[in-house]
PDB file of N, CA and C in Angstrom:
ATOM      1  N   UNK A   1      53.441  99.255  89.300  1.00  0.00           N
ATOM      2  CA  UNK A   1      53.637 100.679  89.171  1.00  0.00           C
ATOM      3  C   UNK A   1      53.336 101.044  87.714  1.00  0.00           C
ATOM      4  N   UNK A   2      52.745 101.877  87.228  1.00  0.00           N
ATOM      5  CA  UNK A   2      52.185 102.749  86.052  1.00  0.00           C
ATOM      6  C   UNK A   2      53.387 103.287  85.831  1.00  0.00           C
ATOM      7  N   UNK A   3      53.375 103.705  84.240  1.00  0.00           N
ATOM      8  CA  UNK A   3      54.421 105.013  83.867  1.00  0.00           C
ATOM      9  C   UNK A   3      53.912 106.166  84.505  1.00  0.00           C
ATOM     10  N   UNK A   4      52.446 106.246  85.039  1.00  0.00           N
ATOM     11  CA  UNK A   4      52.527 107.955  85.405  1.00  0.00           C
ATOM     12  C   UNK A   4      53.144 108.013  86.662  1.00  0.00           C
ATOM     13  N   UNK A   5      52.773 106.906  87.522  1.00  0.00           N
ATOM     14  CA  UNK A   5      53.407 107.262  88.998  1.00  0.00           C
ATOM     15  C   UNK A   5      54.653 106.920  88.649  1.00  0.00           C
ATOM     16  N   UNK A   6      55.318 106.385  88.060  1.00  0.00           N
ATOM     17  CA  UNK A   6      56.704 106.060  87.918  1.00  0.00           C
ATOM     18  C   UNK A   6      57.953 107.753  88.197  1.00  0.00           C
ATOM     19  N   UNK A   7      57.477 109.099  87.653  1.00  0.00           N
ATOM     20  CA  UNK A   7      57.860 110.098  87.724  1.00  0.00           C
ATOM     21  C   UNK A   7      58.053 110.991  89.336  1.00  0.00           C
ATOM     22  N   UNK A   8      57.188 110.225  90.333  1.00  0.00           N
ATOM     23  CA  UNK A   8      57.125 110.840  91.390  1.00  0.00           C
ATOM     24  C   UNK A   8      57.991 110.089  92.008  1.00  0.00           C
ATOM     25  N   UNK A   9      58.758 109.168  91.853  1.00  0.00           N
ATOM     26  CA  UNK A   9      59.714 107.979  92.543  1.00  0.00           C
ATOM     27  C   UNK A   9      61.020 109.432  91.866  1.00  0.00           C
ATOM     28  N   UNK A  10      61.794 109.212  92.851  1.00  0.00           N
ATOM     29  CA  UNK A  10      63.411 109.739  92.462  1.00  0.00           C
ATOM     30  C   UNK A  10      64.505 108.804  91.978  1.00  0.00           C
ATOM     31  N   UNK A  11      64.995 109.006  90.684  1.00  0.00           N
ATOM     32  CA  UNK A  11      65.861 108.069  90.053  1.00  0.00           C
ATOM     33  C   UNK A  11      66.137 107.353  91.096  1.00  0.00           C
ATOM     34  N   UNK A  12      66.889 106.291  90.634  1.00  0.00           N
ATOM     35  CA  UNK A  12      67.857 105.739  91.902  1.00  0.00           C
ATOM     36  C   UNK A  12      69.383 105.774  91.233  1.00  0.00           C
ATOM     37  N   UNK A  13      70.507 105.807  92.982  1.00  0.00           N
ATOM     38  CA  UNK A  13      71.643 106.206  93.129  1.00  0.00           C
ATOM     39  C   UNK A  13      71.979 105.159  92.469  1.00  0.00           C
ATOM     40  N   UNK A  14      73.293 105.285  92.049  1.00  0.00           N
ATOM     41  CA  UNK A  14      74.416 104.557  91.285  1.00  0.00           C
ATOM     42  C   UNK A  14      75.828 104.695  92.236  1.00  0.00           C
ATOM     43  N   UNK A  15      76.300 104.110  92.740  1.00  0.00           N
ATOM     44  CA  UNK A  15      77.758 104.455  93.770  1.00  0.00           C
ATOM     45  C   UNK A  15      78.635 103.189  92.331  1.00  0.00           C
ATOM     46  N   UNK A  16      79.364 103.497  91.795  1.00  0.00           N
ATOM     47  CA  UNK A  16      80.633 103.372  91.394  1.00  0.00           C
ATOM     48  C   UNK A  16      81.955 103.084  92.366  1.00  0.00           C
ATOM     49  N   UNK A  17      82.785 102.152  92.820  1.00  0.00           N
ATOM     50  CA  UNK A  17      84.025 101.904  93.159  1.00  0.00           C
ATOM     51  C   UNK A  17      85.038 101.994  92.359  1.00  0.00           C
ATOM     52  N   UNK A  18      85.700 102.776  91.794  1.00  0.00           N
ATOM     53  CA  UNK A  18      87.060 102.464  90.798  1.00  0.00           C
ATOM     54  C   UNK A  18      87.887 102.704  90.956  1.00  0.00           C
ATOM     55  N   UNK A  19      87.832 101.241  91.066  1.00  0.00           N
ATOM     56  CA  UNK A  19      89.453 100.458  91.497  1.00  0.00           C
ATOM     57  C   UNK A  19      90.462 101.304  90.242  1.00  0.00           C
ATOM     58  N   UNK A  20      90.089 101.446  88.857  1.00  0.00           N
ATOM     59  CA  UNK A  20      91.176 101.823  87.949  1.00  0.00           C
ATOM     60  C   UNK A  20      91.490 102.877  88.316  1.00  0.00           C
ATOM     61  N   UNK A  21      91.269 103.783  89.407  1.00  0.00           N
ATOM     62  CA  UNK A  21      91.540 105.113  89.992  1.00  0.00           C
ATOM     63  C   UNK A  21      92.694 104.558  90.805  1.00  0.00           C
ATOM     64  N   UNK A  22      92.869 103.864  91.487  1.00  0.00           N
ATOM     65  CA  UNK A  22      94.081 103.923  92.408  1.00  0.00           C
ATOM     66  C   UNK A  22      95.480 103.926  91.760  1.00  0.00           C
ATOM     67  N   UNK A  23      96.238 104.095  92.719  1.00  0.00           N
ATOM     68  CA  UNK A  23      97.520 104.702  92.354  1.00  0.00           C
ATOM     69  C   UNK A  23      98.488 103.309  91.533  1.00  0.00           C
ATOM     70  N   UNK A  24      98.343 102.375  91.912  1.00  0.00           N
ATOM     71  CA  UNK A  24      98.867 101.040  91.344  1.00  0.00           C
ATOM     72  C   UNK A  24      97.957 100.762  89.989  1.00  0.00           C
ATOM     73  N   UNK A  25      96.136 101.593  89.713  1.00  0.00           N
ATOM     74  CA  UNK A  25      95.722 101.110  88.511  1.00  0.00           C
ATOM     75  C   UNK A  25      94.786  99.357  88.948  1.00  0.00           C
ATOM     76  N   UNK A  26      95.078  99.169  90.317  1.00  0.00           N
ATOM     77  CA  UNK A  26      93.710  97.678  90.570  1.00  0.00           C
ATOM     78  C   UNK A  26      93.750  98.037  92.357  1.00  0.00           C
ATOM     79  N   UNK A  27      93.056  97.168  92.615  1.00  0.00           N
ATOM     80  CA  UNK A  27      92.357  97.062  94.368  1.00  0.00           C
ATOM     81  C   UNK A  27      93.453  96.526  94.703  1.00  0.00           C
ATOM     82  N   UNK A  28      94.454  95.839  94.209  1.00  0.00           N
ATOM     83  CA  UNK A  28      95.665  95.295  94.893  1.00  0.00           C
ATOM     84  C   UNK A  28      96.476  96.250  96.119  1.00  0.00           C
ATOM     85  N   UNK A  29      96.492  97.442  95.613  1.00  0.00           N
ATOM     86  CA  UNK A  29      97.562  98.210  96.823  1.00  0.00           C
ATOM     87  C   UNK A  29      96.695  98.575  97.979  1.00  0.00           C
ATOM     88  N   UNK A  30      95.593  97.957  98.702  1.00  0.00           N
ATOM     89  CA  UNK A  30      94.904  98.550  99.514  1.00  0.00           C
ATOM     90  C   UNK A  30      95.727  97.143 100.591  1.00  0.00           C
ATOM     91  N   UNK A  31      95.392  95.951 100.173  1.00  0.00           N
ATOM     92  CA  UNK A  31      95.849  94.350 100.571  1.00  0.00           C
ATOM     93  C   UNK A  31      97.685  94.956 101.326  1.00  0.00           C
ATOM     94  N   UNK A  32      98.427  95.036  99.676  1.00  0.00           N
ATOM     95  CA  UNK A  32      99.662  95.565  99.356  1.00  0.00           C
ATOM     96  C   UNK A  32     100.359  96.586 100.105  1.00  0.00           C
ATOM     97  N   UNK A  33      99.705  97.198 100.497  1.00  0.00           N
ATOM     98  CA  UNK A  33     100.165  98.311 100.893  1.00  0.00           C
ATOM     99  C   UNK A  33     100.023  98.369 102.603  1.00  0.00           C
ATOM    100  N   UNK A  34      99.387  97.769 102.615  1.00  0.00           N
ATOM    101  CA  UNK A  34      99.088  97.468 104.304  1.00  0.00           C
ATOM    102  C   UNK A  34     100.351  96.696 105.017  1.00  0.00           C
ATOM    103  N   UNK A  35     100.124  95.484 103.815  1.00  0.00           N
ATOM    104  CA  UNK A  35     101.168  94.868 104.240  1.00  0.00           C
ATOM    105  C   UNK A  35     102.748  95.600 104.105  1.00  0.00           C
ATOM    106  N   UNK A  36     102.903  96.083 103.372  1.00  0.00           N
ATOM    107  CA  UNK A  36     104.141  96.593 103.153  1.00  0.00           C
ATOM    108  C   UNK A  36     104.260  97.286 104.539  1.00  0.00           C
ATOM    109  N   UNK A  37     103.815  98.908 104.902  1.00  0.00           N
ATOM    110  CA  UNK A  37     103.391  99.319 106.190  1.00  0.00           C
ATOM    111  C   UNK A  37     103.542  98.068 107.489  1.00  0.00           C
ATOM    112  N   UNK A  38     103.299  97.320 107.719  1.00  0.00           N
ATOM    113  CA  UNK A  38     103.544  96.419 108.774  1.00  0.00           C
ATOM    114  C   UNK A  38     104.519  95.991 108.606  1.00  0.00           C
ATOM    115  N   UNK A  39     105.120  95.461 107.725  1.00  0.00           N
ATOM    116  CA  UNK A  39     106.777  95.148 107.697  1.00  0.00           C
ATOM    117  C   UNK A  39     107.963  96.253 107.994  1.00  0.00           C
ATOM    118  N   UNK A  40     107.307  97.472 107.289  1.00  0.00           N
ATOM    119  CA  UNK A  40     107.793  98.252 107.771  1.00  0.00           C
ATOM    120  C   UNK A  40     108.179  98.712 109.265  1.00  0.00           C
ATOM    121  N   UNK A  41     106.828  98.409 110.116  1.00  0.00           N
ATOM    122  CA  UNK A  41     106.719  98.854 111.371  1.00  0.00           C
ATOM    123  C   UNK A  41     107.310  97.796 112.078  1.00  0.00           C
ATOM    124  N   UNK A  42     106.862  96.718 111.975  1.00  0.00           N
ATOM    125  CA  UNK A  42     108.119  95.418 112.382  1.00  0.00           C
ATOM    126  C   UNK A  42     109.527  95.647 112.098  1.00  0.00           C
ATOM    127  N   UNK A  43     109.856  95.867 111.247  1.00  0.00           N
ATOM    128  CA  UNK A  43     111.450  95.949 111.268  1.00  0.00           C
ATOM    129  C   UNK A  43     112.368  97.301 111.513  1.00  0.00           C
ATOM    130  N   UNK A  44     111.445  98.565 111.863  1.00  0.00           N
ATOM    131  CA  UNK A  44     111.608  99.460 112.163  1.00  0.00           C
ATOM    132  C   UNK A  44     111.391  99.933 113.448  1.00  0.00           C
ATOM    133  N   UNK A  45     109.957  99.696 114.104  1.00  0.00           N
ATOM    134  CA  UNK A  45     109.312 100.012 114.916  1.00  0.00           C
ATOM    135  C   UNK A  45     108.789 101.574 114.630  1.00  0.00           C
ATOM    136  N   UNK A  46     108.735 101.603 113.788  1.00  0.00           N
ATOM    137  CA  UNK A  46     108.332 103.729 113.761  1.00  0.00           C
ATOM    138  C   UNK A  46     107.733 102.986 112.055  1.00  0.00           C
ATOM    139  N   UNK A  47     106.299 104.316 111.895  1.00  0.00           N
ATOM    140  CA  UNK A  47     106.263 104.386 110.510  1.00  0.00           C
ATOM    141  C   UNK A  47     107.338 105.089 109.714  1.00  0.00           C
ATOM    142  N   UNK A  48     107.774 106.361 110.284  1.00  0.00           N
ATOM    143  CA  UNK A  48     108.683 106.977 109.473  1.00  0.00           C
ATOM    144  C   UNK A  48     110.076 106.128 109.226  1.00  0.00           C
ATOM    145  N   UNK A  49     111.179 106.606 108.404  1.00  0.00           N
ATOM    146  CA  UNK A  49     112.203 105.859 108.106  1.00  0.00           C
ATOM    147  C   UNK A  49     112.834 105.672 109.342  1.00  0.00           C
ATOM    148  N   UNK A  50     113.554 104.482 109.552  1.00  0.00           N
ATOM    149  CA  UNK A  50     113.813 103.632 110.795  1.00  0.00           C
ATOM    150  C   UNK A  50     115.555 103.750 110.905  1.00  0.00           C
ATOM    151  N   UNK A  51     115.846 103.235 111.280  1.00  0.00           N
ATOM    152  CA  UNK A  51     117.721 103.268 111.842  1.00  0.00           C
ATOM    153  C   UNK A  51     118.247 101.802 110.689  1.00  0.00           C
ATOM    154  N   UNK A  52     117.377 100.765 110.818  1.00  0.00           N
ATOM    155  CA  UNK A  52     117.387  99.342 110.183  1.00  0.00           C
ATOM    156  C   UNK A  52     117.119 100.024 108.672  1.00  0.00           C
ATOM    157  N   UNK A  53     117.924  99.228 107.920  1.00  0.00           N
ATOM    158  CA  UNK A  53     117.678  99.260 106.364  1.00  0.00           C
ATOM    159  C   UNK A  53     116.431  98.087 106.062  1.00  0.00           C
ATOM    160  N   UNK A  54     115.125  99.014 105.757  1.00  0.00           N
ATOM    161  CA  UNK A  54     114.160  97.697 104.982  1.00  0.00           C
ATOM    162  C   UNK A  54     114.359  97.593 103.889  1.00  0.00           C
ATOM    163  N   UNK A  55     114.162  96.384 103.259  1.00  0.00           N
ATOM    164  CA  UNK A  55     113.748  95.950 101.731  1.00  0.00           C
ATOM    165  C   UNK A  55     112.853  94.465 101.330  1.00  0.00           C
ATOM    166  N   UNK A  56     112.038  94.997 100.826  1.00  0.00           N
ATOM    167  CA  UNK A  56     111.122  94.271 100.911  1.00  0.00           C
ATOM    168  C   UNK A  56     111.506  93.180  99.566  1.00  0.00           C
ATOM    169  N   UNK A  57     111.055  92.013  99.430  1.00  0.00           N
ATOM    170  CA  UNK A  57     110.744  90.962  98.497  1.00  0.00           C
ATOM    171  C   UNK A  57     109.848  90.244  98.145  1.00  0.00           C
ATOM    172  N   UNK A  58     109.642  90.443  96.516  1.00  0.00           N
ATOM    173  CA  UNK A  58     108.039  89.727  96.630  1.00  0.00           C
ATOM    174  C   UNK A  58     108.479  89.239  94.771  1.00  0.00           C
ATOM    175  N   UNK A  59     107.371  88.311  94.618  1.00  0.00           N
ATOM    176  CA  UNK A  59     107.170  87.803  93.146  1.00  0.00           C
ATOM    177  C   UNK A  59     105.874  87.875  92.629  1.00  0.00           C
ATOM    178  N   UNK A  60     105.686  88.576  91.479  1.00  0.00           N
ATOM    179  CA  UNK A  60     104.460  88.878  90.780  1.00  0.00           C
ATOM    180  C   UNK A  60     104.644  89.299  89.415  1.00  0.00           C
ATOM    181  N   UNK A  61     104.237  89.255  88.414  1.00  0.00           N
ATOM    182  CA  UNK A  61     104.136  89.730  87.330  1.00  0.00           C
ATOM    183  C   UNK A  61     102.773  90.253  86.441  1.00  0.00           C
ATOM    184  N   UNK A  62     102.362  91.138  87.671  1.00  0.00           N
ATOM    185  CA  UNK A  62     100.648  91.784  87.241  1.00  0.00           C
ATOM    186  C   UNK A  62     100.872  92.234  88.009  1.00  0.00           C
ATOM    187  N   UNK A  63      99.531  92.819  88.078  1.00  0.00           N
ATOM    188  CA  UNK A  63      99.036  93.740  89.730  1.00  0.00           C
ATOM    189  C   UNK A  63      99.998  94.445  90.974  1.00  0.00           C
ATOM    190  N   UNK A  64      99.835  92.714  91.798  1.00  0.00           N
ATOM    191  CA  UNK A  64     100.391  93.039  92.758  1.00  0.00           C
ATOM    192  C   UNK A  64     101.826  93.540  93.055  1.00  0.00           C
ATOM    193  N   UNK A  65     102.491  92.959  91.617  1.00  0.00           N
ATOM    194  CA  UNK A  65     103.741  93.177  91.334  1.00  0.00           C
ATOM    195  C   UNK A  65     103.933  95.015  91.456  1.00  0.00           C
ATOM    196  N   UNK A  66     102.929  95.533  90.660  1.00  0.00           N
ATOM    197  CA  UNK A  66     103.088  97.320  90.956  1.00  0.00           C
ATOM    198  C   UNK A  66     102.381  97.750  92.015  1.00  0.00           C
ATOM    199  N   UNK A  67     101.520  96.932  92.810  1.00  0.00           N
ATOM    200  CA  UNK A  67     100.798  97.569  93.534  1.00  0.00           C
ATOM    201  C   UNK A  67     101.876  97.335  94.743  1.00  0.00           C
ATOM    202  N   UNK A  68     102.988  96.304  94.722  1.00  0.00           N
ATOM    203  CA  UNK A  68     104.197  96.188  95.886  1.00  0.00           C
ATOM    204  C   UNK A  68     105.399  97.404  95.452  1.00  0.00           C
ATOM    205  N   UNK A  69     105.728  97.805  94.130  1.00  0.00           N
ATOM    206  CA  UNK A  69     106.835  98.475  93.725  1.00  0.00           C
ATOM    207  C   UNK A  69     106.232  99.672  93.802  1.00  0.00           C
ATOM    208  N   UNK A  70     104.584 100.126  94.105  1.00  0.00           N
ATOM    209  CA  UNK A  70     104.318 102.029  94.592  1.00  0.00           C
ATOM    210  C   UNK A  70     104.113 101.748  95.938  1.00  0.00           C
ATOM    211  N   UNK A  71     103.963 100.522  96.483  1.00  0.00           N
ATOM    212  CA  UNK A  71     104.169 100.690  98.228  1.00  0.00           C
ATOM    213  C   UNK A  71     105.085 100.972  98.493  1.00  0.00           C
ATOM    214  N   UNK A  72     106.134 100.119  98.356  1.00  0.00           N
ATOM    215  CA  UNK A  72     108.045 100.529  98.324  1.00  0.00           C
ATOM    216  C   UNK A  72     108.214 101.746  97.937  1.00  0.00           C
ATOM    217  N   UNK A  73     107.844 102.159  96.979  1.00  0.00           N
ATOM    218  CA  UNK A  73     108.527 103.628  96.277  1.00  0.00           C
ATOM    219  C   UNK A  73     107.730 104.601  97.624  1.00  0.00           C
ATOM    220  N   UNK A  74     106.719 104.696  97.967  1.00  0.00           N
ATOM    221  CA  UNK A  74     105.543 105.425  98.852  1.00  0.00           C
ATOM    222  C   UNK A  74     106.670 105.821 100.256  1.00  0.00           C
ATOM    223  N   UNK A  75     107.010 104.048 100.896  1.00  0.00           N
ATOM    224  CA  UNK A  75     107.257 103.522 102.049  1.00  0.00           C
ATOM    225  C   UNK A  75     108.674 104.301 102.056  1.00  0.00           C
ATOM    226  N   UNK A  76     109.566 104.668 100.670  1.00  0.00           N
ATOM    227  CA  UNK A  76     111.012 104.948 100.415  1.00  0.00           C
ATOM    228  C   UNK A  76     111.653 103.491 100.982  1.00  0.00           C
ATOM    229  N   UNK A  77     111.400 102.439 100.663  1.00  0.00           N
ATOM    230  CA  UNK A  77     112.098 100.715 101.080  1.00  0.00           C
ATOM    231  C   UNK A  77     112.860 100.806  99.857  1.00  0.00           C
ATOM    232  N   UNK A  78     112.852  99.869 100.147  1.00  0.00           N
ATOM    233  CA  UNK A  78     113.973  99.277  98.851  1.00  0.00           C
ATOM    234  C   UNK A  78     113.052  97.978  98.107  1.00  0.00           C
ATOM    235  N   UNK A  79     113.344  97.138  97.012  1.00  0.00           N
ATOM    236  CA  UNK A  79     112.442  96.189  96.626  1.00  0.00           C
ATOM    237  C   UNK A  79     113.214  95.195  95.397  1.00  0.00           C
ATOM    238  N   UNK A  80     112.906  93.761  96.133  1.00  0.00           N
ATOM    239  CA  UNK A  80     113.031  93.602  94.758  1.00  0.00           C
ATOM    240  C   UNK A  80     112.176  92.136  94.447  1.00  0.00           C
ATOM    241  N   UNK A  81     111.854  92.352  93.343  1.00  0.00           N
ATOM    242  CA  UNK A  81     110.546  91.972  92.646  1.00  0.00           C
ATOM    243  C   UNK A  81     111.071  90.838  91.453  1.00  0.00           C
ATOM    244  N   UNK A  82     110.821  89.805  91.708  1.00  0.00           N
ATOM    245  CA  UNK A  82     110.982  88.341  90.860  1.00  0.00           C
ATOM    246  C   UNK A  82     109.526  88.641  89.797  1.00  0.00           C
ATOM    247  N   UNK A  83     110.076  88.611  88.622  1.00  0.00           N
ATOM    248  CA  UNK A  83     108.750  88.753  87.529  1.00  0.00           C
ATOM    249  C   UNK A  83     108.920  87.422  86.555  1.00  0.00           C
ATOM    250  N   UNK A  84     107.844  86.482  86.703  1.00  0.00           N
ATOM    251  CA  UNK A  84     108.164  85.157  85.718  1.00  0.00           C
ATOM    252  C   UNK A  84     108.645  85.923  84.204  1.00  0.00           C
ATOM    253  N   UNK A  85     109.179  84.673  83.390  1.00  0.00           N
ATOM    254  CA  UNK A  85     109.525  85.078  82.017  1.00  0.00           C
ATOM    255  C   UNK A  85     108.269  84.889  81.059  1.00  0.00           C
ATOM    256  N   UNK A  86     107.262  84.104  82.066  1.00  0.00           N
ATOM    257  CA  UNK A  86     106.157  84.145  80.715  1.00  0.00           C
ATOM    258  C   UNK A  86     105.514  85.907  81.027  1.00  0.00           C
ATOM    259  N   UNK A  87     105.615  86.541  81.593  1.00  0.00           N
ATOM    260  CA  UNK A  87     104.916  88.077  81.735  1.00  0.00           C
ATOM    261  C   UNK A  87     105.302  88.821  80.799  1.00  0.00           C
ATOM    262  N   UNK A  88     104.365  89.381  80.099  1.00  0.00           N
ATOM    263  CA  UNK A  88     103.808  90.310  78.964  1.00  0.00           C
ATOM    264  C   UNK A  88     104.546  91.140  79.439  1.00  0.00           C
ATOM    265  N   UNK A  89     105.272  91.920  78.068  1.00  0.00           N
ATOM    266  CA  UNK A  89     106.489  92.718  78.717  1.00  0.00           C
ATOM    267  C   UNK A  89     105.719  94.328  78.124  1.00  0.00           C
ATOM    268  N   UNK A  90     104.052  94.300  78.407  1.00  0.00           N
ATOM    269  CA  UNK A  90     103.509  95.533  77.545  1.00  0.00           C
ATOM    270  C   UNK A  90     103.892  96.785  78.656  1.00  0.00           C
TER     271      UNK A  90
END
């Protein structure tokens, strides 16, 4: 291809995914959040709030760790979250 014909071609598309857009800040709460939702529906049987008290438990100290504590907060569960002591307390 020449630079002159090069002008009659139409740029090409760019599609972007960003993940730093989601509500947790990574791709984790898509995994996270599903799952949370199915536990939910298992121990409830209804998506909405159930008769059974849920609370969910999980261990992480990154990601998934917030991408499980805005499912819970989302879901209105309860949570509680084991964070190692080596995790960056930024």
């Amino acid at each position: 291809m020449t630079r002159k014909n090069y002008f009659f071609f139409p740029p090409p598309s760019v599609l972007l995914k960003l993940e730093n857009l989601q509500p947790s800040g990574s791709f984790k709460i898509r995994g996270i959040g599903r799952t949370c939702q199915q536990v939910q529906v298992s121990a409830t049987g209804q998506w909405e709030e159930g008769r059974k008290q849920v609370r969910l438990v999980g261990s992480s100290g990154g990601n998934a760790g917030v991408a499980m504590a805005h499912a819970a907060w989302k879901l209105g569960v309860g949570l509680t979250l084991f964070v190692p002591e080596s995790t960056r307390k930024e």
